[in-house]
C-alpha atoms as a PDB file:
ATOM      1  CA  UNK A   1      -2.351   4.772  -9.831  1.00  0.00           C
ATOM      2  CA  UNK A   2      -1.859   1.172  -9.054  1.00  0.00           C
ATOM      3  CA  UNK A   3      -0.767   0.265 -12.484  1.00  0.00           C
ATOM      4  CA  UNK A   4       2.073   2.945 -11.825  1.00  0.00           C
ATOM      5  CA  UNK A   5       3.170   1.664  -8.758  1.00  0.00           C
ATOM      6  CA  UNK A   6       3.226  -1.501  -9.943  1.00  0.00           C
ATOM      7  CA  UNK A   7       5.532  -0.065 -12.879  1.00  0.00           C
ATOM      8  CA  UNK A   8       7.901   1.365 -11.042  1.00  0.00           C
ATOM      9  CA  UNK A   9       8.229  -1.642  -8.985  1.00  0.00           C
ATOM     10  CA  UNK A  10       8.925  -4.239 -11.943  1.00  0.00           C
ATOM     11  CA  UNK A  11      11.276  -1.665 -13.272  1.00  0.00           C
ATOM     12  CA  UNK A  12      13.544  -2.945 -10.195  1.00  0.00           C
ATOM     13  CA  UNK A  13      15.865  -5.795 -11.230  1.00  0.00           C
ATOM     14  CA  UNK A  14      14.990  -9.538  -9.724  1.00  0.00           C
ATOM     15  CA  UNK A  15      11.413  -8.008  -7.832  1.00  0.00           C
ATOM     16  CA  UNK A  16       8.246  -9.882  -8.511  1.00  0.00           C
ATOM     17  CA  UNK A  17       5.549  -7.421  -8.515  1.00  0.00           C
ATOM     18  CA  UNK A  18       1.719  -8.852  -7.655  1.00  0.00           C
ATOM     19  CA  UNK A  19      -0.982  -6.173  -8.628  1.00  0.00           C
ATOM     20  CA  UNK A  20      -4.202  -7.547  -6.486  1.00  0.00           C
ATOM     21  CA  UNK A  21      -7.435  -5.875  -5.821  1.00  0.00           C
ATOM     22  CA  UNK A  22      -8.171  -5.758  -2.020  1.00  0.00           C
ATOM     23  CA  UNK A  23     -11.210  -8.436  -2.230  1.00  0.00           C
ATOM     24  CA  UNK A  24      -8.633 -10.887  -3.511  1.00  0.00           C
ATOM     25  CA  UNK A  25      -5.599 -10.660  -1.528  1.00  0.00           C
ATOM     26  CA  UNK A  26      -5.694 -13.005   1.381  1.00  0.00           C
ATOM     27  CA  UNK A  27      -3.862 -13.442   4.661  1.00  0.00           C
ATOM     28  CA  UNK A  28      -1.314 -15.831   2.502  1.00  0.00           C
ATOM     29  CA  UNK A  29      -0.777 -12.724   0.319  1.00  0.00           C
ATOM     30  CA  UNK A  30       0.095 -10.658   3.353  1.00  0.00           C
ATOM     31  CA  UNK A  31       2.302 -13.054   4.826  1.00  0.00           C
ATOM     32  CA  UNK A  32       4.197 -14.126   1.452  1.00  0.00           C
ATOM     33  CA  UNK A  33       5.081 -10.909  -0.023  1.00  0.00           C
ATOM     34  CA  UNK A  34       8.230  -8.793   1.301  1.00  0.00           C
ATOM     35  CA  UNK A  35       6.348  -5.326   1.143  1.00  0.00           C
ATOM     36  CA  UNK A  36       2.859  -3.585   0.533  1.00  0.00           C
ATOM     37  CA  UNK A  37       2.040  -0.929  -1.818  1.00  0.00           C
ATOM     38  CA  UNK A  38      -1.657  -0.348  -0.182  1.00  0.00           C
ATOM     39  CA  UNK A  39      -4.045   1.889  -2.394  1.00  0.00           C
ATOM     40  CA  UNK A  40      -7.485   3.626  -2.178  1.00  0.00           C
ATOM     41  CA  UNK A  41     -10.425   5.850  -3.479  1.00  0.00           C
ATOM     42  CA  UNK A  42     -11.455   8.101  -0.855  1.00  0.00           C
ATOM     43  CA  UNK A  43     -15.145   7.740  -0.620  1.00  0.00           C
ATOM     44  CA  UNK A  44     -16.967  10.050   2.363  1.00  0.00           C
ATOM     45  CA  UNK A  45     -13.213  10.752   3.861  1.00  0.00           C
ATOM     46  CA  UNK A  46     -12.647   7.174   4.310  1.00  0.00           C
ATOM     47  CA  UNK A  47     -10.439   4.218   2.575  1.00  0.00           C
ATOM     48  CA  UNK A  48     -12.706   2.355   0.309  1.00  0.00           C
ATOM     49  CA  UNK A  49     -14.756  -0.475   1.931  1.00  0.00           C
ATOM     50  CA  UNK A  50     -12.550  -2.964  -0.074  1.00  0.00           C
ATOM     51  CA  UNK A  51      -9.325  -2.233   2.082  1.00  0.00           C
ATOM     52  CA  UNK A  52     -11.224  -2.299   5.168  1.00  0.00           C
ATOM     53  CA  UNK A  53     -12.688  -5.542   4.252  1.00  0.00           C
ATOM     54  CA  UNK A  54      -9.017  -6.632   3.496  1.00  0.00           C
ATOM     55  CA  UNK A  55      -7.947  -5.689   7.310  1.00  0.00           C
ATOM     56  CA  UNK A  56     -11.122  -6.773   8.612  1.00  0.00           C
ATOM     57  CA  UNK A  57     -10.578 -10.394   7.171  1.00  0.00           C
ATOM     58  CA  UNK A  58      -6.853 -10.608   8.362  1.00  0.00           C
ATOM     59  CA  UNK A  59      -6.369  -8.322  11.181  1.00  0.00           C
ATOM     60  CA  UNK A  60      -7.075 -10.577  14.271  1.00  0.00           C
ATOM     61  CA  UNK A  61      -5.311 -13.623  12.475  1.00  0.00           C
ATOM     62  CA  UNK A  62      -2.359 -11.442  11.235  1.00  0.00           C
ATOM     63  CA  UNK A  63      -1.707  -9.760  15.361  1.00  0.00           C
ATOM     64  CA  UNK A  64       1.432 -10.398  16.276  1.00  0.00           C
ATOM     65  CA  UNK A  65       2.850 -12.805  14.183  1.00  0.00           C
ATOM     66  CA  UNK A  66       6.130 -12.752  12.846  1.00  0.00           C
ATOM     67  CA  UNK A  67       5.334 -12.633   9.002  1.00  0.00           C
ATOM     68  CA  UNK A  68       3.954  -9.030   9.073  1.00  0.00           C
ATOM     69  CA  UNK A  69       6.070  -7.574  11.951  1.00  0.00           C
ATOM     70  CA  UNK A  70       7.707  -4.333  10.483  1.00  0.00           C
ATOM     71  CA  UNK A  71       6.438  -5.419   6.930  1.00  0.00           C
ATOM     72  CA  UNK A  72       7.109  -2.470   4.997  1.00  0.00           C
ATOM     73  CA  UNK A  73       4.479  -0.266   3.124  1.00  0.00           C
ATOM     74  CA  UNK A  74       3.433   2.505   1.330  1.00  0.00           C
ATOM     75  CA  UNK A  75       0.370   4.140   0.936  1.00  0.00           C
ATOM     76  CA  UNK A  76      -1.329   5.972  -2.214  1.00  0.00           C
ATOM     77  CA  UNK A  77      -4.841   7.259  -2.302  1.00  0.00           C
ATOM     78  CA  UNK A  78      -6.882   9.085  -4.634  1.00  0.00           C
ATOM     79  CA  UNK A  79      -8.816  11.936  -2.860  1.00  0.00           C
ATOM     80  CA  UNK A  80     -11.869  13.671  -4.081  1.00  0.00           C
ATOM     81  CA  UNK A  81     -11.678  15.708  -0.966  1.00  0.00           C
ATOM     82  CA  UNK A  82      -8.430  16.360   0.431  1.00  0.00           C
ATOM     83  CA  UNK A  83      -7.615  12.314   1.148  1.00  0.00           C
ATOM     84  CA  UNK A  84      -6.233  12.667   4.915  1.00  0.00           C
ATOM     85  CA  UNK A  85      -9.077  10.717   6.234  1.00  0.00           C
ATOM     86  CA  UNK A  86      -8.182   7.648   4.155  1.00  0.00           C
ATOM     87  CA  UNK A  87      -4.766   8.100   4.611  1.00  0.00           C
ATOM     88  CA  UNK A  88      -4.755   8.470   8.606  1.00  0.00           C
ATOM     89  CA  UNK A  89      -7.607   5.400   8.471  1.00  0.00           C
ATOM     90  CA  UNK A  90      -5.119   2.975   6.844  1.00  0.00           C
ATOM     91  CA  UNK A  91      -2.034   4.376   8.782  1.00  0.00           C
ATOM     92  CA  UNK A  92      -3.720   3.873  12.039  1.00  0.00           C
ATOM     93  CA  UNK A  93      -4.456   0.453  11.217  1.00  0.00           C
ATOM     94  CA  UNK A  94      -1.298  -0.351   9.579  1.00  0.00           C
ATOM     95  CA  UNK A  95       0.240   0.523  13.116  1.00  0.00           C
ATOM     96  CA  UNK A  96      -1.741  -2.161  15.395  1.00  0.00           C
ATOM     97  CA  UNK A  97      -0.270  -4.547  12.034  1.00  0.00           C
ATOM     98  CA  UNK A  98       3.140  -3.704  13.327  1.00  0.00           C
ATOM     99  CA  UNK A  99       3.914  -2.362   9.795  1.00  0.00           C
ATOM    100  CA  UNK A 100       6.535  -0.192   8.792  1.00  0.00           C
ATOM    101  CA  UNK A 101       5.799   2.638   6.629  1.00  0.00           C
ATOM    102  CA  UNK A 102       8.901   3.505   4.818  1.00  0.00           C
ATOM    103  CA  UNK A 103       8.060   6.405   2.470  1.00  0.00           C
ATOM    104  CA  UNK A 104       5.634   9.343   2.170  1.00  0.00           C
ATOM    105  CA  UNK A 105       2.279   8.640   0.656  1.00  0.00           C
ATOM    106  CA  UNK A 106       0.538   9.904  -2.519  1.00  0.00           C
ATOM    107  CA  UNK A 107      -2.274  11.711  -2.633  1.00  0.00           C
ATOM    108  CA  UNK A 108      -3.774  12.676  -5.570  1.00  0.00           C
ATOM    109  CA  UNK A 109      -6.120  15.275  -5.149  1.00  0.00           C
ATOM    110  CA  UNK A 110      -8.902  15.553  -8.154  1.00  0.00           C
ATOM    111  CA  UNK A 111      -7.635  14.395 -11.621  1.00  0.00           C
ATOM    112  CA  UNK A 112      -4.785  11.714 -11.967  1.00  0.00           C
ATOM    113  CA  UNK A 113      -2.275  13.209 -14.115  1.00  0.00           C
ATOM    114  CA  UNK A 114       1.374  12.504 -15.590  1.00  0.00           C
ATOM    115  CA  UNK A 115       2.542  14.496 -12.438  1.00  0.00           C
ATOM    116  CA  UNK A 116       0.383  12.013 -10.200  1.00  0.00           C
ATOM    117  CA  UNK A 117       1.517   8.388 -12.079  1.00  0.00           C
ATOM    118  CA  UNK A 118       5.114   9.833 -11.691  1.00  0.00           C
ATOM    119  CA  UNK A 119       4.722  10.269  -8.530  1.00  0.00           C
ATOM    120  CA  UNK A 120       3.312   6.125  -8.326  1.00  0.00           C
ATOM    121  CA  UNK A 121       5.976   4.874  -9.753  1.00  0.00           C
ATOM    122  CA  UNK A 122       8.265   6.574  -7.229  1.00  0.00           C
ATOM    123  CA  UNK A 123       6.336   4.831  -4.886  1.00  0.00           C
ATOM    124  CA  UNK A 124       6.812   1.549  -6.140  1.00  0.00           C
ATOM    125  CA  UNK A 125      10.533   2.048  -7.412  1.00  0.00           C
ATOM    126  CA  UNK A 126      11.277   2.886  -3.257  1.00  0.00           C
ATOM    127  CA  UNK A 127       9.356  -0.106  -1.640  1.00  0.00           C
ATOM    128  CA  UNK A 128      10.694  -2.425  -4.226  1.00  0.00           C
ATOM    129  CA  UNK A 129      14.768  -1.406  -4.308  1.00  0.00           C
ATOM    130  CA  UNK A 130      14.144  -1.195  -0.195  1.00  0.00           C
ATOM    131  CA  UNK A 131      12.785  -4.686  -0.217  1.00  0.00           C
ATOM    132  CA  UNK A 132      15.162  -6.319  -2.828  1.00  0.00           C
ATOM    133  CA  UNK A 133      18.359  -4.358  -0.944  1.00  0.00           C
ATOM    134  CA  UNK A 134      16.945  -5.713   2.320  1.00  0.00           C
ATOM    135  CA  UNK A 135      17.212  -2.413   3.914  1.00  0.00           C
ATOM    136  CA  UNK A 136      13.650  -2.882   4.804  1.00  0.00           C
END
């Protein structure tokens, strides 16, 4: 799913895309880039422990400061269950960010098919035309 995202984003003229895993994206990482594509496994109705190690590292450093401040973002998640725990975990932290979520997440309940990646690179098209338009 990430790989698609990350697709749909490069397929945007003059956008840099950065595909990181959660353990190695840094407070740098949040304040450099010009949007967020955040993703997740649901594991026990949950976001994976790697995302909420990301906002546990950068929260109380990131609060209030201008580089994140209506950041947009977008959220996918894949969802053994139904995925709305995940989803309304990372929301509700993306909020005391001060993000800006700027387009309806994807969850992929069960198997990840063409349907699902599709869907991804949606996701990343939106966030990254937003971003390089400056509409975001």
């Amino acid at each position: 799913m990430a790989e698609a995202v990350a697709r749909g984003s490069d397929s945007i003229e003059n956008v840099e895309t950065t595909l990181k895993e959660a353990r190695e994206t840094s407070l740098d990482d949040l304040f450099g880039c010009d949007g967020l594509a955040l993703g997740s496994p649901e594991y026990f109705g949950y976001m994976s422990g790697a995302i909420k190690d990301l906002f546990d590292r950068t929260y109380y450093q990131a609060r209030g400061r201008k580089e994140i401040y209506k950041k947009p973002y977008v959220v996918f998640i894949s969802a053994g269950n139904d995925g709305l725990g995940a989803l309304r975990s990372i929301e509700r932290i993306c909020v005391g960010y001060q993000f800006k979520k700027v387009y309806e997440p994807v969850v992929a309940r069960g198997e990840i098919d063409e349907t699902v990646l599709a869907q991804c690179e949606e996701l990343g098209k939106v966030i990254a035309a937003g971003c390089d338009a400056g509409i975001y």
